[in-house]
PDB file of N, CA and C in Angstrom:
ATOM      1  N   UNK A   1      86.176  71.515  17.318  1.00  0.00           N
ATOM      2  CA  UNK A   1      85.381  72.701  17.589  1.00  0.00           C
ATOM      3  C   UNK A   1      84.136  72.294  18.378  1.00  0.00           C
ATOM      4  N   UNK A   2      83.987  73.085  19.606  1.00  0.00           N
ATOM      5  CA  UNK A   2      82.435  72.739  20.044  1.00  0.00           C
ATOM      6  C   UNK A   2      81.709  73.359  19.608  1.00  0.00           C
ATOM      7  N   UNK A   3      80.145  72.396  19.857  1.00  0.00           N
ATOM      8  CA  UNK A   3      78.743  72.945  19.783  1.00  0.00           C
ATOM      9  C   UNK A   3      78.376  73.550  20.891  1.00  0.00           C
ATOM     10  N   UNK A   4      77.710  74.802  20.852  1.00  0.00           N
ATOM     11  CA  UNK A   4      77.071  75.970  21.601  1.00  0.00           C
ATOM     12  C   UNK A   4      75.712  75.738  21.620  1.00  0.00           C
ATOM     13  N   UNK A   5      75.014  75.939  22.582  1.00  0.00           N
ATOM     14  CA  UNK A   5      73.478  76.144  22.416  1.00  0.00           C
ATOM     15  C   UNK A   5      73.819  77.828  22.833  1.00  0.00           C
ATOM     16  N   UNK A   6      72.628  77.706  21.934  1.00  0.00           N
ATOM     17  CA  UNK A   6      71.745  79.234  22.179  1.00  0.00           C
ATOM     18  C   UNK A   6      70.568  79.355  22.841  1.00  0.00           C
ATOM     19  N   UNK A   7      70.124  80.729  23.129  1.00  0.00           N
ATOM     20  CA  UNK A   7      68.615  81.187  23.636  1.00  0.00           C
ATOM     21  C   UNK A   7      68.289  82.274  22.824  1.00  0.00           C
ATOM     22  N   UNK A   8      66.945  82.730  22.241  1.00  0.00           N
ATOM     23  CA  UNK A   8      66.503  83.761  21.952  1.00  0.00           C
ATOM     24  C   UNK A   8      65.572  84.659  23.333  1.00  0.00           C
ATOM     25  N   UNK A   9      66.092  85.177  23.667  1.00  0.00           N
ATOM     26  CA  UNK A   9      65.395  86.026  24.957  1.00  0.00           C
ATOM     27  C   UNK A   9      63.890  86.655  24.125  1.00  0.00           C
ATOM     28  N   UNK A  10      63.854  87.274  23.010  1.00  0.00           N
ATOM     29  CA  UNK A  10      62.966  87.581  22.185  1.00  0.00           C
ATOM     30  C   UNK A  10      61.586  86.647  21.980  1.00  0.00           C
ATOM     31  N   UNK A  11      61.908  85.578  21.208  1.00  0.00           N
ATOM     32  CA  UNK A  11      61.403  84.486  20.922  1.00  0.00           C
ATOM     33  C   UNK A  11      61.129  83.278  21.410  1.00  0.00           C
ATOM     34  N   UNK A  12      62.360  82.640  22.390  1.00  0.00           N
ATOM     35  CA  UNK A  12      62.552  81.625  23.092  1.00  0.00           C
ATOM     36  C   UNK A  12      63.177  80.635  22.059  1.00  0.00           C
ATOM     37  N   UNK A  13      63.715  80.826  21.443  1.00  0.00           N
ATOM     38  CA  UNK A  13      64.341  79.911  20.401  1.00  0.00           C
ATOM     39  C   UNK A  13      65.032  79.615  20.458  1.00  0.00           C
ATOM     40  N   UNK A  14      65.224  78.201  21.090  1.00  0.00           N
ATOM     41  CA  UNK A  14      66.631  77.255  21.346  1.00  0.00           C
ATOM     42  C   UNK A  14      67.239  76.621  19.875  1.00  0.00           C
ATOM     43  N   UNK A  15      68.562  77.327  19.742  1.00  0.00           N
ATOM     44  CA  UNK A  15      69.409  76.372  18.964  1.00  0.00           C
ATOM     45  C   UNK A  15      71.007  76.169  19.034  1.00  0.00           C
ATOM     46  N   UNK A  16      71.610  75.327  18.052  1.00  0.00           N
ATOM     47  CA  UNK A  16      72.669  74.720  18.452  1.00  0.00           C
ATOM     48  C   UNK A  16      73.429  75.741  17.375  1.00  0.00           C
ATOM     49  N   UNK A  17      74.598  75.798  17.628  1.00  0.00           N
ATOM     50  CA  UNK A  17      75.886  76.418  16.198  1.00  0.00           C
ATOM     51  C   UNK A  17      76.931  75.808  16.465  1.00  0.00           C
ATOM     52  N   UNK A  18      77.837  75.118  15.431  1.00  0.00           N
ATOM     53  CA  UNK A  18      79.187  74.540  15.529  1.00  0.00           C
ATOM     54  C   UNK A  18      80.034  75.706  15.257  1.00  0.00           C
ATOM     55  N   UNK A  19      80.852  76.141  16.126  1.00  0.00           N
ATOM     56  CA  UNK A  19      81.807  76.866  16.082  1.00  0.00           C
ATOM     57  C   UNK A  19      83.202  76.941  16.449  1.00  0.00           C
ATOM     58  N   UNK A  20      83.851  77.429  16.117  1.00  0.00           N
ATOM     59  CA  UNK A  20      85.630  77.715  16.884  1.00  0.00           C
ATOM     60  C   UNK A  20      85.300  78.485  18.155  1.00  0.00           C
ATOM     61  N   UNK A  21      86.417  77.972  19.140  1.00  0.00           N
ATOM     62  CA  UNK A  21      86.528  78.414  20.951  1.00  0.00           C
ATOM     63  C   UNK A  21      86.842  79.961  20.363  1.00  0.00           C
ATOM     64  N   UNK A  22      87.440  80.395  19.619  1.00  0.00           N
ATOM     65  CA  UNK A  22      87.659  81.881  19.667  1.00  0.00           C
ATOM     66  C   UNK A  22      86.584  82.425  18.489  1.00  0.00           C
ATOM     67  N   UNK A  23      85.158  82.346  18.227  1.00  0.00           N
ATOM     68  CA  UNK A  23      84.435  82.625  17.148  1.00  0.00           C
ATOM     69  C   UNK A  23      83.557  83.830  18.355  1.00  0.00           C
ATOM     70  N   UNK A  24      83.135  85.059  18.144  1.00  0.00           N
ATOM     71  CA  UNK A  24      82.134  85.543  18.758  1.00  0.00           C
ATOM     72  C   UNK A  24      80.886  85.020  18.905  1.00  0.00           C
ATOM     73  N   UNK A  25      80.306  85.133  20.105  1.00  0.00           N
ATOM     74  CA  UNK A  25      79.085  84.720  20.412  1.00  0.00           C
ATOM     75  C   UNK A  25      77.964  85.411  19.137  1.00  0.00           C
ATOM     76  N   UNK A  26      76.953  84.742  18.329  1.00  0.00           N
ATOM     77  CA  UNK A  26      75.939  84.636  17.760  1.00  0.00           C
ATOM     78  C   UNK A  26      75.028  85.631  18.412  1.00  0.00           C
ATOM     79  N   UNK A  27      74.715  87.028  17.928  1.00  0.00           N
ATOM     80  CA  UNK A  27      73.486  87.850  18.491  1.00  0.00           C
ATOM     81  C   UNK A  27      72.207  87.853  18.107  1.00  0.00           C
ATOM     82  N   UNK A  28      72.376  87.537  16.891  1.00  0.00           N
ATOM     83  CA  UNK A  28      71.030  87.681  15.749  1.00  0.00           C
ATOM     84  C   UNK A  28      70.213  86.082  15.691  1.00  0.00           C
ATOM     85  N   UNK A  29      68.896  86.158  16.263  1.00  0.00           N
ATOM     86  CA  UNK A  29      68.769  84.983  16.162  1.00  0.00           C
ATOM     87  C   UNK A  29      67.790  84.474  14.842  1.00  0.00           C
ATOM     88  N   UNK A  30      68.145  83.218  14.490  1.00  0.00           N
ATOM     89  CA  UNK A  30      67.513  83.117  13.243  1.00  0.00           C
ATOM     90  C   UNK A  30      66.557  82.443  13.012  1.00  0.00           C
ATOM     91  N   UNK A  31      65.571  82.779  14.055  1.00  0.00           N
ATOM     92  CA  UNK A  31      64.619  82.510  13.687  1.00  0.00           C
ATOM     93  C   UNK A  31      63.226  83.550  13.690  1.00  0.00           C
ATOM     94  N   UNK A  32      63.523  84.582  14.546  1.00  0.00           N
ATOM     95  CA  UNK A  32      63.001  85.710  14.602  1.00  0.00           C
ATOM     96  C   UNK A  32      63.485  86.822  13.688  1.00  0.00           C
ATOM     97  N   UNK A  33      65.111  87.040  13.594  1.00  0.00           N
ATOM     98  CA  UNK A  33      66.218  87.865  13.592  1.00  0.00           C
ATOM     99  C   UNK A  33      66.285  88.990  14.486  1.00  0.00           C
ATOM    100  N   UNK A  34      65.932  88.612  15.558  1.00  0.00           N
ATOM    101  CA  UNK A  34      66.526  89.962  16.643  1.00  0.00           C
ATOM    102  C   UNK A  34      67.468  89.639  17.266  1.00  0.00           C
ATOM    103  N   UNK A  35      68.216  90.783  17.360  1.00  0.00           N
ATOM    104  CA  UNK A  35      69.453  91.064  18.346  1.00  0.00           C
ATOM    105  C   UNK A  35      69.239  90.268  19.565  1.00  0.00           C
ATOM    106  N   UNK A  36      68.520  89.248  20.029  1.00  0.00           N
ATOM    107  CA  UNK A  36      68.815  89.017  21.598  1.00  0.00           C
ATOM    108  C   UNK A  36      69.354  87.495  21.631  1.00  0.00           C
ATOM    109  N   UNK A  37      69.513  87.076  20.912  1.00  0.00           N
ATOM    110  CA  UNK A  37      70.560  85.412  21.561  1.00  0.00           C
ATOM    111  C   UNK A  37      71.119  85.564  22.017  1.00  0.00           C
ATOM    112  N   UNK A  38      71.320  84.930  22.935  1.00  0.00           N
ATOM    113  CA  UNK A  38      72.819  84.646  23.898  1.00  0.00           C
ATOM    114  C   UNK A  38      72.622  83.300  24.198  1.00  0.00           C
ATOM    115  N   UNK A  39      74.324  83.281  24.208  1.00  0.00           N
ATOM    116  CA  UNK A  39      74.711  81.817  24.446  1.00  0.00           C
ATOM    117  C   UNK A  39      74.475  81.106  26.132  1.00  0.00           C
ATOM    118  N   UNK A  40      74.003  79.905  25.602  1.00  0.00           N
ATOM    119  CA  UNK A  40      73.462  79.487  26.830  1.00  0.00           C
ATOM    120  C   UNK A  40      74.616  78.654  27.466  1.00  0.00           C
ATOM    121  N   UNK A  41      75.124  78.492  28.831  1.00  0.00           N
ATOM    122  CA  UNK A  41      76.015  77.679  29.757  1.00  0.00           C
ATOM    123  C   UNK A  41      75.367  76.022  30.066  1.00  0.00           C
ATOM    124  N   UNK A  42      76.337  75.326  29.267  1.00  0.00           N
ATOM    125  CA  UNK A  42      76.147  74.313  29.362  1.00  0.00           C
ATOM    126  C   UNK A  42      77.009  73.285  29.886  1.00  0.00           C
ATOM    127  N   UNK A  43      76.615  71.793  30.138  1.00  0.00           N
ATOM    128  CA  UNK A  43      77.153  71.053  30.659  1.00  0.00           C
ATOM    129  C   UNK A  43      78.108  70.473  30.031  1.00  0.00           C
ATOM    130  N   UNK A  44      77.641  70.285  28.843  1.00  0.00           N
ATOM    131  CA  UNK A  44      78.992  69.946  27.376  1.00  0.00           C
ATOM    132  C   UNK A  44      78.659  68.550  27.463  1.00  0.00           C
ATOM    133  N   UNK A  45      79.362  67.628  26.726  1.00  0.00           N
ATOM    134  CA  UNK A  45      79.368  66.203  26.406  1.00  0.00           C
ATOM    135  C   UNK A  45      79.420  65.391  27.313  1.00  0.00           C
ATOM    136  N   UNK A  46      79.316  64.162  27.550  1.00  0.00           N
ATOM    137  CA  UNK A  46      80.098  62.943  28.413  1.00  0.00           C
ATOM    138  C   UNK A  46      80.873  62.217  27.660  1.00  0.00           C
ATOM    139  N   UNK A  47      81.920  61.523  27.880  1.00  0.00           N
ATOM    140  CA  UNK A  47      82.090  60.641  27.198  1.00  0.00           C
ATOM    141  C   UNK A  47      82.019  58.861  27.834  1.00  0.00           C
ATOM    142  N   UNK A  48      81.986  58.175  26.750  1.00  0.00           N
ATOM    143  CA  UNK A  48      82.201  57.007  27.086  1.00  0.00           C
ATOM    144  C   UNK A  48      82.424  55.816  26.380  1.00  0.00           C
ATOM    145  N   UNK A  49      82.894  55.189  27.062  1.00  0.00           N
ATOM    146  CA  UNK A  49      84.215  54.246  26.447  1.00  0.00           C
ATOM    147  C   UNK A  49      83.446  53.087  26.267  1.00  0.00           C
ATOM    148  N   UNK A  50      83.192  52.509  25.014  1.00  0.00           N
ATOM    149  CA  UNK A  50      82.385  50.852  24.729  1.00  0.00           C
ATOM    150  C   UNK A  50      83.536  50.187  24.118  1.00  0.00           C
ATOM    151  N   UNK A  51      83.151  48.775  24.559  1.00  0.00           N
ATOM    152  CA  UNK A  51      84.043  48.219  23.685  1.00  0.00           C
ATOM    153  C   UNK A  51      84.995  47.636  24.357  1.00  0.00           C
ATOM    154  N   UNK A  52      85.308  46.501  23.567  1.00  0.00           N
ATOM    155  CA  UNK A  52      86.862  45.857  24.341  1.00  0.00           C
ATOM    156  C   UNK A  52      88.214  46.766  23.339  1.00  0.00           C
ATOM    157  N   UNK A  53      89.203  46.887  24.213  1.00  0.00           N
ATOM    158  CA  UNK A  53      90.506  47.386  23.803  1.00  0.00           C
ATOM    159  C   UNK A  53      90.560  48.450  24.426  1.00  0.00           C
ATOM    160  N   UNK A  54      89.848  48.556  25.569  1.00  0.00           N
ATOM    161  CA  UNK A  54      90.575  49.953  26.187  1.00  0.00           C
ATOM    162  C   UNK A  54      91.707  49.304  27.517  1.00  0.00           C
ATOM    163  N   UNK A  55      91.261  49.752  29.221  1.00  0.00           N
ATOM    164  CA  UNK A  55      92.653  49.265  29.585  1.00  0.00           C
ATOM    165  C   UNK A  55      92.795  48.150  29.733  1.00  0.00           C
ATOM    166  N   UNK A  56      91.905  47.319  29.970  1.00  0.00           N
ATOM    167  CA  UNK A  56      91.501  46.039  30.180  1.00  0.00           C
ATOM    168  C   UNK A  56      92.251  45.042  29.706  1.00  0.00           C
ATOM    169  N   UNK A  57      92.488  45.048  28.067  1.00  0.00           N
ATOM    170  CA  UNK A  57      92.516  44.347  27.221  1.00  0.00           C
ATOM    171  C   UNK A  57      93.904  45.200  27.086  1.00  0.00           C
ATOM    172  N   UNK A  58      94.470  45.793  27.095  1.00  0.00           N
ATOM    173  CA  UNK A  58      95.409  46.827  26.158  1.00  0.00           C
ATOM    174  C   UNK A  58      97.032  47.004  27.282  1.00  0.00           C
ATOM    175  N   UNK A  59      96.771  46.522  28.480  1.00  0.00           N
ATOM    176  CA  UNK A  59      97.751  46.829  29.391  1.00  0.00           C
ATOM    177  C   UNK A  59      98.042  45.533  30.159  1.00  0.00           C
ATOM    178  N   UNK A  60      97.377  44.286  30.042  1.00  0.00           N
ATOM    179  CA  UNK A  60      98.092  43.465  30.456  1.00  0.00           C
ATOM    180  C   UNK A  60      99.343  42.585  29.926  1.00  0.00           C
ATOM    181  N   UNK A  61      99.769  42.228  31.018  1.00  0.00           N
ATOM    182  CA  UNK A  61     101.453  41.059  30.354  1.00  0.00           C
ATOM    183  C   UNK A  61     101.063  40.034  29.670  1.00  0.00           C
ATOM    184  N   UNK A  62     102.065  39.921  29.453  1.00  0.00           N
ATOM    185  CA  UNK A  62     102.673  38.794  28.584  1.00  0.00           C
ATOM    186  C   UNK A  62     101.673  37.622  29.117  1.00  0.00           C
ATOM    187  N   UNK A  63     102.307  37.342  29.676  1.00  0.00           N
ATOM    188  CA  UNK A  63     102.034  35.692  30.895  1.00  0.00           C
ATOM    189  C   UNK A  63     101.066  36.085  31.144  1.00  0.00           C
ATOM    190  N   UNK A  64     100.020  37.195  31.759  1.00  0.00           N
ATOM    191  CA  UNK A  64      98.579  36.693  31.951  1.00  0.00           C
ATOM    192  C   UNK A  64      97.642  36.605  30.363  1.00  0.00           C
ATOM    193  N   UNK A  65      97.773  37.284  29.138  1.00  0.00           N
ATOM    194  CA  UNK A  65      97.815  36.459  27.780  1.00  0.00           C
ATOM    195  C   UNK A  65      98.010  35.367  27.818  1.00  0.00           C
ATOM    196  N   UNK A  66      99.168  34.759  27.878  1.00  0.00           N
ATOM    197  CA  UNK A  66      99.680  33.242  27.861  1.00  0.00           C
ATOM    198  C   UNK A  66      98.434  32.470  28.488  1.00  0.00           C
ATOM    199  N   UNK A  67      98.539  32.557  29.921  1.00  0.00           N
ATOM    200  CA  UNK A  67      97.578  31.919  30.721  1.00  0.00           C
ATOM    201  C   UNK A  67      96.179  32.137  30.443  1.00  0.00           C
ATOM    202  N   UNK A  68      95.574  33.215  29.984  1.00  0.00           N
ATOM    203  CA  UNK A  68      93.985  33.878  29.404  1.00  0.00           C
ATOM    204  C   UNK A  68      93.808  32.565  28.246  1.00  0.00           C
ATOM    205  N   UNK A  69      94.589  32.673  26.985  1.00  0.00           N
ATOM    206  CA  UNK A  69      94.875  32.038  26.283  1.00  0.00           C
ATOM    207  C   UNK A  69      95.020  30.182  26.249  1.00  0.00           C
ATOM    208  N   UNK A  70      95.491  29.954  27.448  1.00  0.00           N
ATOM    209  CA  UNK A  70      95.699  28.506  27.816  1.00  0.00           C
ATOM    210  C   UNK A  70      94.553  27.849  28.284  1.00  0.00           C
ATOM    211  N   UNK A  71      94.039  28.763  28.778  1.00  0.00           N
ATOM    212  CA  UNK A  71      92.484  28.767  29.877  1.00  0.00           C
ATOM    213  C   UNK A  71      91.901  28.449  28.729  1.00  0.00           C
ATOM    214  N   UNK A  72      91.595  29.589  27.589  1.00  0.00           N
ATOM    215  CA  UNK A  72      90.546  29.167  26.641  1.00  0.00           C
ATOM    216  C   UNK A  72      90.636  27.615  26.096  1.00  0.00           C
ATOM    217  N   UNK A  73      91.725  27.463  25.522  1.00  0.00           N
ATOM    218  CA  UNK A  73      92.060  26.426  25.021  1.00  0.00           C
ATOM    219  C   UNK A  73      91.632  24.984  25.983  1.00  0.00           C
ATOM    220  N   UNK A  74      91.916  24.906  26.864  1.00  0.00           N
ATOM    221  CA  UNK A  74      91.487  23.754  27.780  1.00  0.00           C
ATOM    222  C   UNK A  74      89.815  23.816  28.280  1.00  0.00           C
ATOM    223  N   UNK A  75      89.100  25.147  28.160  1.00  0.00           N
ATOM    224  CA  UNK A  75      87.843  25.081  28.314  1.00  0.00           C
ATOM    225  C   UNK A  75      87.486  24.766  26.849  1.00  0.00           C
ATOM    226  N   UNK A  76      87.721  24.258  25.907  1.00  0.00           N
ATOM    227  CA  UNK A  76      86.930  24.029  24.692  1.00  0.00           C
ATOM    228  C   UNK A  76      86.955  25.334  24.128  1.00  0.00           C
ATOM    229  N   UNK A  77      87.641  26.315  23.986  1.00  0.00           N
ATOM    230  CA  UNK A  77      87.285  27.627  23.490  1.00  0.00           C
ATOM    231  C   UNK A  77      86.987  28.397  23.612  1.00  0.00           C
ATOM    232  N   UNK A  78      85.943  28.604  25.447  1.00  0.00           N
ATOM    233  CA  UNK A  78      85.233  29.119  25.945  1.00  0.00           C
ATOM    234  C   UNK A  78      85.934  29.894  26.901  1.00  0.00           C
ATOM    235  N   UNK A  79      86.666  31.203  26.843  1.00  0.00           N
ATOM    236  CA  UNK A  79      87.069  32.138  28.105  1.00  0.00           C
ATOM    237  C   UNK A  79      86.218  32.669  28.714  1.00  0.00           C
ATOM    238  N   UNK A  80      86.853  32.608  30.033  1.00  0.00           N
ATOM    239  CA  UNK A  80      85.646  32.916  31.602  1.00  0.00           C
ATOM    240  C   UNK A  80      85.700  34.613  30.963  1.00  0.00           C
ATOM    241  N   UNK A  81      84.003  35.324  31.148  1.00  0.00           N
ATOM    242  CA  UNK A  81      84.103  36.552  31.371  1.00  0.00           C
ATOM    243  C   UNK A  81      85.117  37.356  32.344  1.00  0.00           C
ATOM    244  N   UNK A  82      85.437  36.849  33.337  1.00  0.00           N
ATOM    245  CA  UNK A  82      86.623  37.325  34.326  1.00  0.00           C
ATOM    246  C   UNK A  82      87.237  36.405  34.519  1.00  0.00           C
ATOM    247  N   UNK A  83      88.974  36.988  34.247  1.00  0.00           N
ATOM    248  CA  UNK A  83      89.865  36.536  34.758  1.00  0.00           C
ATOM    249  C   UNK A  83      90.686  36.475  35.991  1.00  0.00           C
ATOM    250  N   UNK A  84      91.336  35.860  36.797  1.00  0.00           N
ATOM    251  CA  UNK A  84      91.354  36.666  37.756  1.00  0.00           C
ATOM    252  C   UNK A  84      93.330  37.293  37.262  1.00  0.00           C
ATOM    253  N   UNK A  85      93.455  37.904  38.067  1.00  0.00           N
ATOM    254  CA  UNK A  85      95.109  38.537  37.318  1.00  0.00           C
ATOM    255  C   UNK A  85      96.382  38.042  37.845  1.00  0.00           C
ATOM    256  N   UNK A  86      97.306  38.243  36.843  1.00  0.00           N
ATOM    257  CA  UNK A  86      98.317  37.341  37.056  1.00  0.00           C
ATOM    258  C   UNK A  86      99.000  37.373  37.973  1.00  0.00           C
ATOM    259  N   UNK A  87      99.404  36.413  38.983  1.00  0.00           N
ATOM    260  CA  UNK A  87     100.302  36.759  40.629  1.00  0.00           C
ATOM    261  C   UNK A  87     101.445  37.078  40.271  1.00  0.00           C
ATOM    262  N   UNK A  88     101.579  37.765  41.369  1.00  0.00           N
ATOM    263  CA  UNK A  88     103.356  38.369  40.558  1.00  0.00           C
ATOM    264  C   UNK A  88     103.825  37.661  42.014  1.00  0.00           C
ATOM    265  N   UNK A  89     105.408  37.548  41.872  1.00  0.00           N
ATOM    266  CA  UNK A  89     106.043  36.505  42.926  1.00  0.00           C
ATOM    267  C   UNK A  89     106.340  37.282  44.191  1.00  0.00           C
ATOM    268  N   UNK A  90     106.140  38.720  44.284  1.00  0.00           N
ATOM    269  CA  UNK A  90     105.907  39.607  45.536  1.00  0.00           C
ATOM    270  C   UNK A  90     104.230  39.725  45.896  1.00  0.00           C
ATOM    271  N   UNK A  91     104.039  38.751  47.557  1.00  0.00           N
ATOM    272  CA  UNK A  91     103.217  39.135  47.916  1.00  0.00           C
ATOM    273  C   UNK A  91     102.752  40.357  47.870  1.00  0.00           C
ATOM    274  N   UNK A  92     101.323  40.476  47.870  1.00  0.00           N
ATOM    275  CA  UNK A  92     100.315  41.744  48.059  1.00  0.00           C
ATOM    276  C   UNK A  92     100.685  42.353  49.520  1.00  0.00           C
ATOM    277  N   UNK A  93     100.804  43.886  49.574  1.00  0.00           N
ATOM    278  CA  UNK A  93     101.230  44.400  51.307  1.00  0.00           C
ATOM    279  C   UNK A  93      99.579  44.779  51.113  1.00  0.00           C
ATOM    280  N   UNK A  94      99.269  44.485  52.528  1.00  0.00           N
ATOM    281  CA  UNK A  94      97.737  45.163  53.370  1.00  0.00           C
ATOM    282  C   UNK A  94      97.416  46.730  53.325  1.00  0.00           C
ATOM    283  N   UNK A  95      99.108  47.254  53.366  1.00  0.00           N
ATOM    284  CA  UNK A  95      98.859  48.862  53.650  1.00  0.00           C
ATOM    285  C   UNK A  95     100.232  49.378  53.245  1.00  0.00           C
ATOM    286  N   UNK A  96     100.531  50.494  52.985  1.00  0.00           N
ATOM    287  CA  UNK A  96     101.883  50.969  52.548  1.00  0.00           C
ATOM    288  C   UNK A  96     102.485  51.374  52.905  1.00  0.00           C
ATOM    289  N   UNK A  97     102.346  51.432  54.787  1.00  0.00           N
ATOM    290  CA  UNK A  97     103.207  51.940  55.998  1.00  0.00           C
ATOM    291  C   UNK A  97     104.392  50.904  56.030  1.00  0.00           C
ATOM    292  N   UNK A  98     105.937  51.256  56.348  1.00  0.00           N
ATOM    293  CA  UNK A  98     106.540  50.560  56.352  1.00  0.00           C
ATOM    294  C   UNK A  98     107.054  49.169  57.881  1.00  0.00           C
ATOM    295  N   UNK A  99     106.801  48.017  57.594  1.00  0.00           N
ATOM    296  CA  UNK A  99     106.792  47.149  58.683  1.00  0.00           C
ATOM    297  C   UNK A  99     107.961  47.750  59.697  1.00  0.00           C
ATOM    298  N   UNK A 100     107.183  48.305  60.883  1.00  0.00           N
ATOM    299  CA  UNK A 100     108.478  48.907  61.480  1.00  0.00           C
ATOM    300  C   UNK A 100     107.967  47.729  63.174  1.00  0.00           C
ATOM    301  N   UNK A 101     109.162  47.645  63.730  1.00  0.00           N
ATOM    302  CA  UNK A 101     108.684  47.001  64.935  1.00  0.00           C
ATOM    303  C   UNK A 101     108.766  48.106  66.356  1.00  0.00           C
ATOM    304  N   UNK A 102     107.592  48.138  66.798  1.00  0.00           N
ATOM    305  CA  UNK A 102     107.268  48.821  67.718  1.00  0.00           C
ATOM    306  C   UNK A 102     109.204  49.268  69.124  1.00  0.00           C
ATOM    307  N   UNK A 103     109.329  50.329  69.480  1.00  0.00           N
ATOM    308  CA  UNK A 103     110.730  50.548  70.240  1.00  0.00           C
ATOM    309  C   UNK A 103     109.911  49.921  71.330  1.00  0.00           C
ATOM    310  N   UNK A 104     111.210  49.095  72.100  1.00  0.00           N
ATOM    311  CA  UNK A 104     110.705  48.580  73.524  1.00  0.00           C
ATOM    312  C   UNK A 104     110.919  49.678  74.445  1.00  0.00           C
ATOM    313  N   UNK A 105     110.083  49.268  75.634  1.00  0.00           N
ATOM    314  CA  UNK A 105     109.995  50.685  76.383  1.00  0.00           C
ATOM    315  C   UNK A 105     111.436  50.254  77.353  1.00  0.00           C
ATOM    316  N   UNK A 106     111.891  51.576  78.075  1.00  0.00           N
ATOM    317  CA  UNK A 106     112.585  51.427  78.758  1.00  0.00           C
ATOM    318  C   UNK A 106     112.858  50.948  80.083  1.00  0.00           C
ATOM    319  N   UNK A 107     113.750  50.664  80.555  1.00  0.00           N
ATOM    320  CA  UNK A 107     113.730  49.922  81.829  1.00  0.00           C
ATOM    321  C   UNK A 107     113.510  51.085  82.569  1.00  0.00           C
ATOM    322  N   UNK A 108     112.159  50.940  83.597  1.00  0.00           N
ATOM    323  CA  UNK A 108     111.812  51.844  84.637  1.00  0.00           C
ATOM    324  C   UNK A 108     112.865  52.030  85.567  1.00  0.00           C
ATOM    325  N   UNK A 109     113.247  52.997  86.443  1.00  0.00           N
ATOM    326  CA  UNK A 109     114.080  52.405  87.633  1.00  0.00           C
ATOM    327  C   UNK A 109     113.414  51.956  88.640  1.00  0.00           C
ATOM    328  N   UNK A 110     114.317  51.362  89.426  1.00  0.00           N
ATOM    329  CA  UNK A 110     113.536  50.999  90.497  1.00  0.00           C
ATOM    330  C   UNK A 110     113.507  52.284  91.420  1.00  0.00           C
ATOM    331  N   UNK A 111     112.315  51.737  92.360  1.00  0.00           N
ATOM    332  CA  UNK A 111     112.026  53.051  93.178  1.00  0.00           C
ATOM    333  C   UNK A 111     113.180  53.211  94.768  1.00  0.00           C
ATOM    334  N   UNK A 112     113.159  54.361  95.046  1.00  0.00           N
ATOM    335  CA  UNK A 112     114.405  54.478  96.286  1.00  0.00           C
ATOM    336  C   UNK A 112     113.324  55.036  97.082  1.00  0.00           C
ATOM    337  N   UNK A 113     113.481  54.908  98.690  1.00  0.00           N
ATOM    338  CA  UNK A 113     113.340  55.339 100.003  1.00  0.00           C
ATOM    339  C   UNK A 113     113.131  56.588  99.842  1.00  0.00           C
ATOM    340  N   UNK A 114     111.914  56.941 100.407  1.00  0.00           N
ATOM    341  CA  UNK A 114     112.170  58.729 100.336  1.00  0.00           C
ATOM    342  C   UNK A 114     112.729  59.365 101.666  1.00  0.00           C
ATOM    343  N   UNK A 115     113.639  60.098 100.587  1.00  0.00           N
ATOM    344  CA  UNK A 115     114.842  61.050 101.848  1.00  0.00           C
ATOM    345  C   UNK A 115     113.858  61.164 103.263  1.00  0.00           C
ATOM    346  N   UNK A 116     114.784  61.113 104.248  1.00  0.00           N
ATOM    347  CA  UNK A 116     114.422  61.719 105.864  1.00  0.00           C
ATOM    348  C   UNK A 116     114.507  62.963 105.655  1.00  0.00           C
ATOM    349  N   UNK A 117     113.321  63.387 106.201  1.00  0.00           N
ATOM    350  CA  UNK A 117     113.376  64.778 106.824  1.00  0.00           C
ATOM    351  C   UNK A 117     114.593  65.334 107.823  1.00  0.00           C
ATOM    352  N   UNK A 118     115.476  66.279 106.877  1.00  0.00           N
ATOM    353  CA  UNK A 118     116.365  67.041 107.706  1.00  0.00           C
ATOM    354  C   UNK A 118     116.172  66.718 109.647  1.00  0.00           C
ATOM    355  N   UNK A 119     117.708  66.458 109.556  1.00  0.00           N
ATOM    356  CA  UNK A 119     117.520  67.123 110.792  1.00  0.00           C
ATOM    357  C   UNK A 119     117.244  65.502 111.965  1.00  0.00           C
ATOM    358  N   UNK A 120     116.737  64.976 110.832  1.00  0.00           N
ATOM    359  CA  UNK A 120     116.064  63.514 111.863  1.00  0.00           C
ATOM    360  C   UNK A 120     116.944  61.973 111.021  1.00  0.00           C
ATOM    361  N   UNK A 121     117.142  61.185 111.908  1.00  0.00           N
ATOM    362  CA  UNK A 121     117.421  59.879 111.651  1.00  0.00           C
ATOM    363  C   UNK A 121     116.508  59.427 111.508  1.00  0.00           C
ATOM    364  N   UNK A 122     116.683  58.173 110.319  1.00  0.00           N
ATOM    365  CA  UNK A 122     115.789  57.052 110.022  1.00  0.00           C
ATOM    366  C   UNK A 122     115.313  56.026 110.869  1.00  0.00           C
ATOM    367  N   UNK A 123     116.880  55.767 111.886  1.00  0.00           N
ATOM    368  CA  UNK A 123     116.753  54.863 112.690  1.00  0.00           C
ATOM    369  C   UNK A 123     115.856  55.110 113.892  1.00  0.00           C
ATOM    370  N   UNK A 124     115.627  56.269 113.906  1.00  0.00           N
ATOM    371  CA  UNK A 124     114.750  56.594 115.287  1.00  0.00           C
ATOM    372  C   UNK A 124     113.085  55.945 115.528  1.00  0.00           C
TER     373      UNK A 124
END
């Protein structure tokens, strides 16, 4: 259930009510008791995520464990704040267009003599 702020238009009396999404809006305010609260439009919560075990920790393989794990062990106990991640045996692509090789252009023709004017020989 969310928390609502209120306003007293009357009074100016800001307060909070925990309620159900389908509960009517609060008119009476209680600190005056007049009819004018209304619910005020708000930004609502943020959230945020502390802590190890979210994706970080929670979605990698096997083998980069293994290796995280191996690392510690050969540093005395001590794992690097960053790891770097495990190579997989398919190179990284630059871009996700598919390697296409450019069409060669076509053979131009060669150029021909331009026609004689009707009527007349070339040889003249």
């Amino acid at each position: 259930m969310p928390t609502y702020e209120y306003i007293c238009d009357a009074c100016g009396e800001e307060f909070e009510k925990f309620q159900s999404i389908t509960a009517e809006p609060i008119k009476v305010c209680p600190s005056c008791g007049k009819e004018q609260a209304r619910r005020k439009i708000s930004g609502g919560a943020g959230i945020i995520f502390k802590g190890g075990g979210f994706y970080e920790t929670d979605y990698r393989s096997e083998n980069y464990n293994a290796a995280k794990k191996k690392d510690a062990e050969g540093s005395g106990g001590k794992a690097e704040t960053k790891a770097e991640p495990a190579k997989s045996a398919e190179p990284a692509k630059a871009d996700t267009a598919p390697n296409v090789a450019p069409k060669p252009e076509a053979p131009k023709p060669a150029a021909s003599p331009a026609p004689a004017p009707a009527g007349k020989s070339a040889a003249t």
